[in-house]
Structures are given as structure tokens and as C-alpha cells.
N, C-alpha and C. Protein backbone atom coordinates (compact mmCIF):
# COMPACT_ATOMS: atom_id res chain seq x y z
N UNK A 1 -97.32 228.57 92.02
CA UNK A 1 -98.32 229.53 92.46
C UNK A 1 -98.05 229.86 93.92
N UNK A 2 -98.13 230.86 93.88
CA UNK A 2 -97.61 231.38 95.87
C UNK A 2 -98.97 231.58 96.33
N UNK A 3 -99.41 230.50 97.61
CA UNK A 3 -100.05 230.65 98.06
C UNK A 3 -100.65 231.40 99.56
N UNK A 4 -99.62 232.44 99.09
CA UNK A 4 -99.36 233.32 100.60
C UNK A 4 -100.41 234.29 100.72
N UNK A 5 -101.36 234.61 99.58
CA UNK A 5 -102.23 235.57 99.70
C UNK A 5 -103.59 235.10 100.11
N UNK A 6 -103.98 233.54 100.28
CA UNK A 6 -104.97 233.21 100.09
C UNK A 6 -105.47 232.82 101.54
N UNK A 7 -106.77 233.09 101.89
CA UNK A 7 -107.38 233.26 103.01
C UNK A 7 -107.71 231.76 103.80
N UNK A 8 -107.56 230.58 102.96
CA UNK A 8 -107.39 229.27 103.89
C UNK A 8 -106.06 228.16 103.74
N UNK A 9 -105.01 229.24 103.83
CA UNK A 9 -104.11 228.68 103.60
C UNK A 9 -103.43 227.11 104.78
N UNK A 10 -103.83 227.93 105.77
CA UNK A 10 -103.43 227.47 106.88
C UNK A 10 -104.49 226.81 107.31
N UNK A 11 -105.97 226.48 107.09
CA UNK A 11 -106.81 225.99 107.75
C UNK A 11 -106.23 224.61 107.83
N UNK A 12 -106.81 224.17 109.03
CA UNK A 12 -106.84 222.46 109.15
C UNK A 12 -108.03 221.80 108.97
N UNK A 13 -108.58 220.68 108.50
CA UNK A 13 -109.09 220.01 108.69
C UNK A 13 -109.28 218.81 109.12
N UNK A 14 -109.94 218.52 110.13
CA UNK A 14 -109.31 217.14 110.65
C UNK A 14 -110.34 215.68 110.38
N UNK A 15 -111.35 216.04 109.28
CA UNK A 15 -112.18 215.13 108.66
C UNK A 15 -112.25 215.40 106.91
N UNK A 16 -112.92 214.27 106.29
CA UNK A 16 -113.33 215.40 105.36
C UNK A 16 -115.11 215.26 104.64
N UNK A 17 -115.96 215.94 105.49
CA UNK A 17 -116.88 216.08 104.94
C UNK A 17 -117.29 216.97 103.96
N UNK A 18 -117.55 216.76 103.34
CA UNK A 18 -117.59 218.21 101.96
C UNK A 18 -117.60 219.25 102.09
N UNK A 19 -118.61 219.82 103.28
CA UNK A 19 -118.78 220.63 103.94
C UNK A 19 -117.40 221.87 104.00
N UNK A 20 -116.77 220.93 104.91
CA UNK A 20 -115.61 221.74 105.34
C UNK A 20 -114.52 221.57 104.61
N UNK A 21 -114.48 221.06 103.32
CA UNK A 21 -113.39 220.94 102.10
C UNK A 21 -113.97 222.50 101.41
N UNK A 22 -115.05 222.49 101.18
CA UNK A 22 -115.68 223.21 100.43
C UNK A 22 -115.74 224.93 101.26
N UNK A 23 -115.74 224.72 102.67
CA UNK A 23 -115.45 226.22 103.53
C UNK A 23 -114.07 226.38 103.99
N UNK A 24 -112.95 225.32 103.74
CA UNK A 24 -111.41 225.18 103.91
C UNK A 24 -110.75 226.17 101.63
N UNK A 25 -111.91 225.97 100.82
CA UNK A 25 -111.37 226.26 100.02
C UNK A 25 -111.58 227.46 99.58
N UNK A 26 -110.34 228.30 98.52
CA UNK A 26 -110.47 229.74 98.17
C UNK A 26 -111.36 229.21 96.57
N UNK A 27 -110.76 228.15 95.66
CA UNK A 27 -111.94 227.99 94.54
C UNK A 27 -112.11 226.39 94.34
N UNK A 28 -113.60 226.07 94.37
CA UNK A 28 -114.47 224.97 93.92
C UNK A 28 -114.66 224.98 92.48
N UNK A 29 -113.97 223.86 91.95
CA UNK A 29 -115.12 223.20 90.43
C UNK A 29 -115.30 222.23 90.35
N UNK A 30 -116.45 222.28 89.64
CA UNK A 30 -117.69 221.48 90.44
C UNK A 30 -118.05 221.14 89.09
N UNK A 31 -118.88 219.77 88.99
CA UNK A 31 -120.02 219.60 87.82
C UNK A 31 -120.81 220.27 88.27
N UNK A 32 -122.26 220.51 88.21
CA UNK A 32 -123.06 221.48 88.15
C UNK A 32 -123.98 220.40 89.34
N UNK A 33 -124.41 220.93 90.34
CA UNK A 33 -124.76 220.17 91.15
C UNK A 33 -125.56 220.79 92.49
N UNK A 34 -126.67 220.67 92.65
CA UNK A 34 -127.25 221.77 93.66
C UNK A 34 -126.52 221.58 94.92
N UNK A 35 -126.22 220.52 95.26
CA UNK A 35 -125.50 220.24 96.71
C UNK A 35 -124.23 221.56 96.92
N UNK A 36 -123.61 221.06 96.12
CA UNK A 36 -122.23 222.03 95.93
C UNK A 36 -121.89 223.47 95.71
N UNK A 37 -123.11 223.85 94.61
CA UNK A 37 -123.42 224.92 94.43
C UNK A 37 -123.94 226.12 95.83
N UNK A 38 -125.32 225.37 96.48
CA UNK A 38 -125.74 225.76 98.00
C UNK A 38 -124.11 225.54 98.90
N UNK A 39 -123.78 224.54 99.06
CA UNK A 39 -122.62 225.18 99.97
C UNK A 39 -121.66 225.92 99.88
N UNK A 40 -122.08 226.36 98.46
CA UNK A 40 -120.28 227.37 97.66
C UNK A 40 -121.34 228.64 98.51
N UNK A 41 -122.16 228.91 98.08
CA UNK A 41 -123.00 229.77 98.96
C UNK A 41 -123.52 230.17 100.11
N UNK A 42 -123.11 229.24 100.60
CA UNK A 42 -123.09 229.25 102.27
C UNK A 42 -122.27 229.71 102.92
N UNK A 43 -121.34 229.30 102.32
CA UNK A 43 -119.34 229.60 102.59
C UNK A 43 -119.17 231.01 102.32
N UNK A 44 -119.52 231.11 101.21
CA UNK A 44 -119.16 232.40 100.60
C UNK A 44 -117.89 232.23 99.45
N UNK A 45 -117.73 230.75 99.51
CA UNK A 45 -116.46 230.16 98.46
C UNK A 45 -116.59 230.30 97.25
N UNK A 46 -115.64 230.64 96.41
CA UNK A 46 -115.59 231.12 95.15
C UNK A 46 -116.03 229.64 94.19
N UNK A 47 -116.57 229.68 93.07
CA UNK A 47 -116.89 228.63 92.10
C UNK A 47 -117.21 228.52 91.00
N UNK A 48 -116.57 227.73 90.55
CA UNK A 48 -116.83 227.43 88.54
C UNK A 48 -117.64 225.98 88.16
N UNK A 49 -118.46 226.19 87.54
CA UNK A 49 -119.03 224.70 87.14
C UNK A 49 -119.32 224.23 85.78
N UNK A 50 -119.60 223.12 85.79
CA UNK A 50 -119.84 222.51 83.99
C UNK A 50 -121.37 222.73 84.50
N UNK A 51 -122.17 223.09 83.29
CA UNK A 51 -123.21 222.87 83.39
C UNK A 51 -124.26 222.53 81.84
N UNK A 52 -124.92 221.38 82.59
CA UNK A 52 -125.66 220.19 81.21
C UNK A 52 -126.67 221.29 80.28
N UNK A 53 -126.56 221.76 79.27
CA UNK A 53 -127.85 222.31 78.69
C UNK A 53 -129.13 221.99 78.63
N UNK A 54 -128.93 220.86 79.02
CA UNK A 54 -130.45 219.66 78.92
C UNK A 54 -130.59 219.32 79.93
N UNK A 55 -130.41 219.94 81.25
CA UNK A 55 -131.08 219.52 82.54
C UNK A 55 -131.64 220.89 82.86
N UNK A 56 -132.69 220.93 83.11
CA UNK A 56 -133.62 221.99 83.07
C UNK A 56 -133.55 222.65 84.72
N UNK A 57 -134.03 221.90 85.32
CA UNK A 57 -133.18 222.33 86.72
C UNK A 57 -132.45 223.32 86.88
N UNK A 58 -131.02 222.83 86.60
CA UNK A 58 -129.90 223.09 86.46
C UNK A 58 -129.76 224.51 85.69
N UNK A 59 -130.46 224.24 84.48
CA UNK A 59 -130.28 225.36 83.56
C UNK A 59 -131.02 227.04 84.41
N UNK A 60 -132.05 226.36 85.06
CA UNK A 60 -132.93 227.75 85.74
C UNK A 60 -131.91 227.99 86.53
N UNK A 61 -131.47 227.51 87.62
CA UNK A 61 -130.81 227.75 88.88
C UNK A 61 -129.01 228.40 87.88
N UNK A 62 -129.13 228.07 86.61
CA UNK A 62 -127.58 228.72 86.38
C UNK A 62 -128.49 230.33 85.89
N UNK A 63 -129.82 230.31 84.95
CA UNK A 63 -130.40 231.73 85.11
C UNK A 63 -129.90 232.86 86.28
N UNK A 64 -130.58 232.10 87.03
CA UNK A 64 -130.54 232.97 88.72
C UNK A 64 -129.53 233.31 89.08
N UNK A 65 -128.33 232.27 89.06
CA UNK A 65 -127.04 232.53 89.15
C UNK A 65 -126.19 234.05 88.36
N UNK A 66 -126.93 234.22 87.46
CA UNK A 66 -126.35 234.74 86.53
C UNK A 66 -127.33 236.22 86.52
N UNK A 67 -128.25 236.11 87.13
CA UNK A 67 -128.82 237.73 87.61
C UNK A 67 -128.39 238.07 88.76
N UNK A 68 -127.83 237.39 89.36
CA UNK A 68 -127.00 237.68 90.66
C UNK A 68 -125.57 238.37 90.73
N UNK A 69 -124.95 237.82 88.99
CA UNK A 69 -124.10 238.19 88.64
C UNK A 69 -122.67 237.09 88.47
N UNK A 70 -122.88 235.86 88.84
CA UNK A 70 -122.05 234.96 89.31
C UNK A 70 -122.18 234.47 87.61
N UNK A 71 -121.01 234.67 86.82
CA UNK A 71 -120.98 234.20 85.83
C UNK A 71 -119.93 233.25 85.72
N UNK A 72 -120.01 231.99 86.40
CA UNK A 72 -119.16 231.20 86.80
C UNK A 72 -119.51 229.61 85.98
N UNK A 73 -119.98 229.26 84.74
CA UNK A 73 -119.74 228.43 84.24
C UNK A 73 -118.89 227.84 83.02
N UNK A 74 -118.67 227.03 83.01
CA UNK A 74 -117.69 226.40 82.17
C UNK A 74 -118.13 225.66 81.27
N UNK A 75 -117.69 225.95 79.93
CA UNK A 75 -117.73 225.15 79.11
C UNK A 75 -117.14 223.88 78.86
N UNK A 76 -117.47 222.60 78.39
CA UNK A 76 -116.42 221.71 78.56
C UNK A 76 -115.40 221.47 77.54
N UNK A 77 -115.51 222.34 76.79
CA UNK A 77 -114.15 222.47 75.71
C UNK A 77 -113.03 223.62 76.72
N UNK A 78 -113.71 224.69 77.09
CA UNK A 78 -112.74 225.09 77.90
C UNK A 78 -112.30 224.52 79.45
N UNK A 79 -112.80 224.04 79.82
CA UNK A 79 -112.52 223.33 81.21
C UNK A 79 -111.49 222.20 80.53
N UNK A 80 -111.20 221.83 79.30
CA UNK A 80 -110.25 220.79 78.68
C UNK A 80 -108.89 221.32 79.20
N UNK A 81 -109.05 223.00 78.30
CA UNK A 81 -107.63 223.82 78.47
C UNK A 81 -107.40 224.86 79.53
N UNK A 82 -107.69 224.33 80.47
CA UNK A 82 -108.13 225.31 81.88
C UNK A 82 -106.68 225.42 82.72
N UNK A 83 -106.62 226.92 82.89
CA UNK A 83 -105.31 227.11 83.67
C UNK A 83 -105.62 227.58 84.66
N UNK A 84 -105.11 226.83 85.84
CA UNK A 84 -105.36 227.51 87.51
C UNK A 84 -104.17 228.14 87.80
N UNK A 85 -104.93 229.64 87.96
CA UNK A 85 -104.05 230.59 88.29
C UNK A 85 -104.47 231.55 89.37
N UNK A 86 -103.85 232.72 89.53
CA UNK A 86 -104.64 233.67 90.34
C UNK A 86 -105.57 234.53 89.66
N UNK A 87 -104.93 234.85 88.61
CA UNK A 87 -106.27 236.08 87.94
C UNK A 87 -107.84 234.85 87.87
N UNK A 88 -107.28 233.59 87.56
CA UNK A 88 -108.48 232.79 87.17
C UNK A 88 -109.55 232.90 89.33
N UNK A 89 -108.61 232.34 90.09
CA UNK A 89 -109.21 232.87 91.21
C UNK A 89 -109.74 234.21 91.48
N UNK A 90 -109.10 234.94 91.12
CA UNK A 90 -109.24 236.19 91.55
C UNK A 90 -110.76 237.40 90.85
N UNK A 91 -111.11 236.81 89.60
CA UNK A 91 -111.82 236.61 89.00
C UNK A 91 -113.34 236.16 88.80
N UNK A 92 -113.05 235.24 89.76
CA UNK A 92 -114.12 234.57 89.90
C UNK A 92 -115.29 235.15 90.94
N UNK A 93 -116.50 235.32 90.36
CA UNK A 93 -117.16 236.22 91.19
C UNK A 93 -118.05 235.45 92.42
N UNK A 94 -118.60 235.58 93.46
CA UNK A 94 -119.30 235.02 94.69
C UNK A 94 -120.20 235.67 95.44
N UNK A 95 -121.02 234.86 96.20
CA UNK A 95 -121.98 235.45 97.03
C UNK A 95 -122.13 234.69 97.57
N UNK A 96 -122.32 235.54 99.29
CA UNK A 96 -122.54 235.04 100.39
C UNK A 96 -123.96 234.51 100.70
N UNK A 97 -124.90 233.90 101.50
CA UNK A 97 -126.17 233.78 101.72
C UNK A 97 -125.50 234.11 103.14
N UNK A 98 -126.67 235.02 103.63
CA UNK A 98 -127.00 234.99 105.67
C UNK A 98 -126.45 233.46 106.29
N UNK A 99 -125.12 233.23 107.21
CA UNK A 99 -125.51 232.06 107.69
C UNK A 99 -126.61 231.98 108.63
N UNK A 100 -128.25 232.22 108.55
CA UNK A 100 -129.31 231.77 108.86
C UNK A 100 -130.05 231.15 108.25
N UNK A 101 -130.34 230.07 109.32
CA UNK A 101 -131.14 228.38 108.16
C UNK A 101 -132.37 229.38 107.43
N UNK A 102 -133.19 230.03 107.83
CA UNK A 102 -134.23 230.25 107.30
C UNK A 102 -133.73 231.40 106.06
N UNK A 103 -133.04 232.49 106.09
CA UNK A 103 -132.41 232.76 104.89
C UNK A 103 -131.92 231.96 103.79
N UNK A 104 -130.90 230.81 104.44
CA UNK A 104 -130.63 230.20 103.33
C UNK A 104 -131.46 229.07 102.64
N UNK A 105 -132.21 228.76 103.80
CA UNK A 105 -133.39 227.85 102.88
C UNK A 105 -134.30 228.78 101.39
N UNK A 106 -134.66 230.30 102.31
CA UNK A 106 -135.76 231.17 101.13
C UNK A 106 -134.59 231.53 99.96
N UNK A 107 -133.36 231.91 100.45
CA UNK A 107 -132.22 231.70 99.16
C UNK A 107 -132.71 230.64 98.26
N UNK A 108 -131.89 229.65 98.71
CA UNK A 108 -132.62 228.66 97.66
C UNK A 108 -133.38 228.24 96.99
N UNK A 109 -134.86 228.28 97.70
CA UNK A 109 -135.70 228.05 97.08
C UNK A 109 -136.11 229.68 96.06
N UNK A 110 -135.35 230.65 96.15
CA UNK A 110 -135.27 231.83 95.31
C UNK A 110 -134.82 230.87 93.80
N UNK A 111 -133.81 230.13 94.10
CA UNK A 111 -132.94 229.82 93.06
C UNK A 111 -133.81 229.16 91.99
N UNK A 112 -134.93 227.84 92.84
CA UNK A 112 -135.18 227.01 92.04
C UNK A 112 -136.44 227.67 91.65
């Protein structure tokens, strides 16, 4: 895969708090997880997730996700036979939140 097109190619990191793994990356997958999810959104980082049918939570906040337009979950039969590629990056749809705490807090709590 040539990674010459991609926008953190070159970043450094010189720790690794999730944080900045997660704003160092072009795509996140993720189990389904509010932590991860809010910072894919913060970033503006692209993301795919498994998500439980039976966690109710989870299930609203993938709703919301999905009137937003971010149709980014995974099944776990297909996440078995999953090919990382570029169309699969390229593909993948995202949204930014305001980096302002008080935006991204009313974001969120939009979600839940």
C-alpha cells in the first residue's frame, strides 16, 4: 500500500496516549466504544467499529451516527474477511466536531 497520499504520514509521536495515536491516524477500528468514537470526532479521524446489538447505549449513539451519515460499522463476520486498502480508507465517511470544549461536550451529549 503506498502511503504517500496520506495526511499523517510523517507525523511523530513521541508518547502514546490514545489521544494522539488516534489524531496521528488516517483510519481507526475500534470495538464500539464511546471513548474512541468521541475522539475519532474530535480529530476529525476516519472510523469503523464492531458494534454489540444488545448494548443499548451503544446501539442509540450508532442511530445518531448514522443520521449524520457516518455509516461506519462492522459486522463481525465481515471484519473476519476485512481488507485494508485505500478505497476501504477512502470510503470511509467522518465528521469533525468544533475543537471547542463546550461544542464538543453539547455534540455528545446530542449523541447520547
Amino acid at each position: 500500500m503506498d502511503i504517500s497520499n496520506y495526511k499523517n504520514k510523517s507525523k511523530q509521536i513521541d508518547f502514546t496516549e490514545g489521544q494522539n495515536i488516534i489524531n496521528a491516524s488516517d483510519l481507526v477500528i475500534c470495538k464500539y466504544g464511546y471513548g474512541f468514537i468521541s475522539e475519532c470526532l474530535a480529530y476529525g479521524t476516519k472510523f469503523r467499529y464492531l458494534l454489540e446489538p444488545s448494548h443499548i447505549e451503544a446501539y442509540n449513539i450508532h442511530k445518531c451516527l448514522q443520521q449524520k451519515g457516518l455509516q461506519n460499522m462492522f459486522s463481525l463476520d465481515k471484519i473476519k474477511n476485512l481488507t485494508i486498502n485505500d478505497e476501504l480508507i477512502h470510503n470511509t465517511m467522518t465528521y469533525k466536531i468544533t475543537p471547542d470544549n463546550t461544542n464538543i461536550k453539547n455534540a455528545i451529549l446530542r449523541l447520547l
